[in-house]
Protein backbone atom coordinates (compact mmCIF):
# COMPACT_ATOMS: atom_id res chain seq x y z
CA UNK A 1 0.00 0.00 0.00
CA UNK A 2 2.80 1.94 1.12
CA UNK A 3 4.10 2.02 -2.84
CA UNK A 4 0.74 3.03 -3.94
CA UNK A 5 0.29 5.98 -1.84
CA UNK A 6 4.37 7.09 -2.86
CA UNK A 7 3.06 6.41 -6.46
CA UNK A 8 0.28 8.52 -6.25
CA UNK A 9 1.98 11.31 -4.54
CA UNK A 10 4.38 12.08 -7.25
CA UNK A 11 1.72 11.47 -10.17
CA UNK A 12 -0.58 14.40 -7.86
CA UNK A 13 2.40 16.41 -7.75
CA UNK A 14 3.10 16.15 -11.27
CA UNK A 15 -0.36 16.57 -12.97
CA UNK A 16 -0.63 19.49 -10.71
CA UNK A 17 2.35 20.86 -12.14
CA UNK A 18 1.29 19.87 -15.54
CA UNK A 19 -2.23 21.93 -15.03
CA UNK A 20 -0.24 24.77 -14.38
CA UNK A 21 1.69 24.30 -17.40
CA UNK A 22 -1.09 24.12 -19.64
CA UNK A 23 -3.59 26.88 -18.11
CA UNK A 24 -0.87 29.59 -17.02
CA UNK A 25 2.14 31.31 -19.07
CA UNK A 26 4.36 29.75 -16.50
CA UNK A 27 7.45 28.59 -17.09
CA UNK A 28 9.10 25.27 -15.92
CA UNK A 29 11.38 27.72 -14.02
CA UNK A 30 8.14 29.32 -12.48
CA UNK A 31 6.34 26.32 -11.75
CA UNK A 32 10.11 24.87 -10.16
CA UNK A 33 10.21 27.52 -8.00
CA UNK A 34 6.48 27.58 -6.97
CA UNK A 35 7.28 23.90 -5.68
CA UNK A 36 9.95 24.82 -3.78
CA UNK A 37 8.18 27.33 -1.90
CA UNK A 38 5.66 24.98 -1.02
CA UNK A 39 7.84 22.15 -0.04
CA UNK A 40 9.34 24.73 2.36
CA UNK A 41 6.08 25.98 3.35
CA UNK A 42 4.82 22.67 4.45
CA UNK A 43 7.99 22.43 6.34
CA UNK A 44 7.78 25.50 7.87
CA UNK A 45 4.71 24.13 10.05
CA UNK A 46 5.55 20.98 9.68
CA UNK A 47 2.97 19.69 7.19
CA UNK A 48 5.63 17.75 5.12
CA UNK A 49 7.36 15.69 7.76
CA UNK A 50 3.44 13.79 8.07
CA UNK A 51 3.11 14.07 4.22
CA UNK A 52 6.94 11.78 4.83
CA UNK A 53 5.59 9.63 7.07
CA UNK A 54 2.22 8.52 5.40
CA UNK A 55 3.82 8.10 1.99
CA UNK A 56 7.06 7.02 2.34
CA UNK A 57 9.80 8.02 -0.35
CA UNK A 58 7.54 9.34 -3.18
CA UNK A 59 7.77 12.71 -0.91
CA UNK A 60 11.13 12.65 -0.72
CA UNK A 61 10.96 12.77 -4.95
CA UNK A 62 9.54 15.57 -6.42
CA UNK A 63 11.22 18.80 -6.45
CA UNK A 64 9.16 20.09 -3.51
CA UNK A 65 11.02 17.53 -1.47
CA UNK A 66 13.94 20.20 -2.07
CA UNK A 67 11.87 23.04 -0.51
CA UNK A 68 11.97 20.46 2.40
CA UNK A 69 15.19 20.19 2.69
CA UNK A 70 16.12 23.57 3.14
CA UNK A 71 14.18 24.51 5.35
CA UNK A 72 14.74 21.34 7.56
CA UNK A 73 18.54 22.31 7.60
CA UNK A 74 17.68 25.75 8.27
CA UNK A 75 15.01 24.76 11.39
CA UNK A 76 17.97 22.27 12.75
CA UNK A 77 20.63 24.73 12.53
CA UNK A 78 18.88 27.77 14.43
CA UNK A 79 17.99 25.43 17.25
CA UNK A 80 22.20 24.78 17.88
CA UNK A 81 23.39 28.23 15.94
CA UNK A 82 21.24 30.25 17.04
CA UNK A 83 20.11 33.90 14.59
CA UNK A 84 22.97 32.69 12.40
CA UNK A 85 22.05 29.06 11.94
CA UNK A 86 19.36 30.93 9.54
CA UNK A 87 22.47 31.40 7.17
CA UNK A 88 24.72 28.15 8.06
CA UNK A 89 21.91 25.68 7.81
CA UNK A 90 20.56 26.30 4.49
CA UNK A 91 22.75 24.44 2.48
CA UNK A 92 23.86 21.46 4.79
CA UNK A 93 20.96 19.04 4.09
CA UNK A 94 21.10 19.88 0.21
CA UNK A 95 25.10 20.26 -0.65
CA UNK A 96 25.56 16.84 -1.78
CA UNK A 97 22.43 17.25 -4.31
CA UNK A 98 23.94 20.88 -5.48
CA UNK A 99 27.05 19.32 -6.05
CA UNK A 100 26.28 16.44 -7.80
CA UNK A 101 23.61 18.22 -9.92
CA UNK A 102 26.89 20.62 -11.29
CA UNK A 103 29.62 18.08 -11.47
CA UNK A 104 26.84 15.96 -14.02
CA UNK A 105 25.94 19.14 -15.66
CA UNK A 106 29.48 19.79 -16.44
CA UNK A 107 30.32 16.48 -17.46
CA UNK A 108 27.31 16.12 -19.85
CA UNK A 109 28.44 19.58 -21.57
CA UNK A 110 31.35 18.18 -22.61
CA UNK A 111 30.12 14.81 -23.79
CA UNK A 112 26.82 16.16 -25.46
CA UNK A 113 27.05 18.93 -28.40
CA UNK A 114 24.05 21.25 -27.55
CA UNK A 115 21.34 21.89 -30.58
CA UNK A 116 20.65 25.72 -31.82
């Protein structure tokens, strides 16, 4: 059941963002960054950590799950850093995907020849 409801949660998510798409003059940039907000704003009162916990890794999948994470690091940070934890803790939940996501884009430049 537990792959079901994971299933489910990422096909919401992404004929949500596919409704958008189609009805708006957003971009996929917009629409990215709309996520993000929300992941972070379910975070912020702790909406996502139940959304986690009913449907397993599917939340931890779309790009809202990135919203998540920054805010998460952010939350855990200010409670041992204090007013600058809000500055420190941003990034330490999300480096690895950061990094990887620009090594691969830089190694895919050089293999793949772009199209005009």
């Amino acid at each position: 059941m537990l792959l079901i409801r994971s299933f489910l949660f990422c096909g919401i998510v992404c004929a949500i963002a596919q409704i958008i798409l189609d009805t708006t003059n957003f971009s996929p940039g917009h629409i990215t960054s709309l996520f993000v907000v929300a992941g972070s704003a379910l975070d912020t009162f702790s909406i996502y950590d139940k959304i986690i916990t009913y449907v397993g890794g599917g939340a931890l999948l779309p790009i809202t799950s990135f919203g998540h994470s920054l805010t998460h690091g952010v939350l855990a940070s200010t409670e041992v850093n204090g007013f600058m934890g809000l500055f420190m803790g941003m990034f330490d939940l999300t480096a690895s995907g950061i990094t990887a996501a620009i090594l691969f884009s830089f190694i895919f430049s050089l293999v793949f020849k772009p199209k005009h």
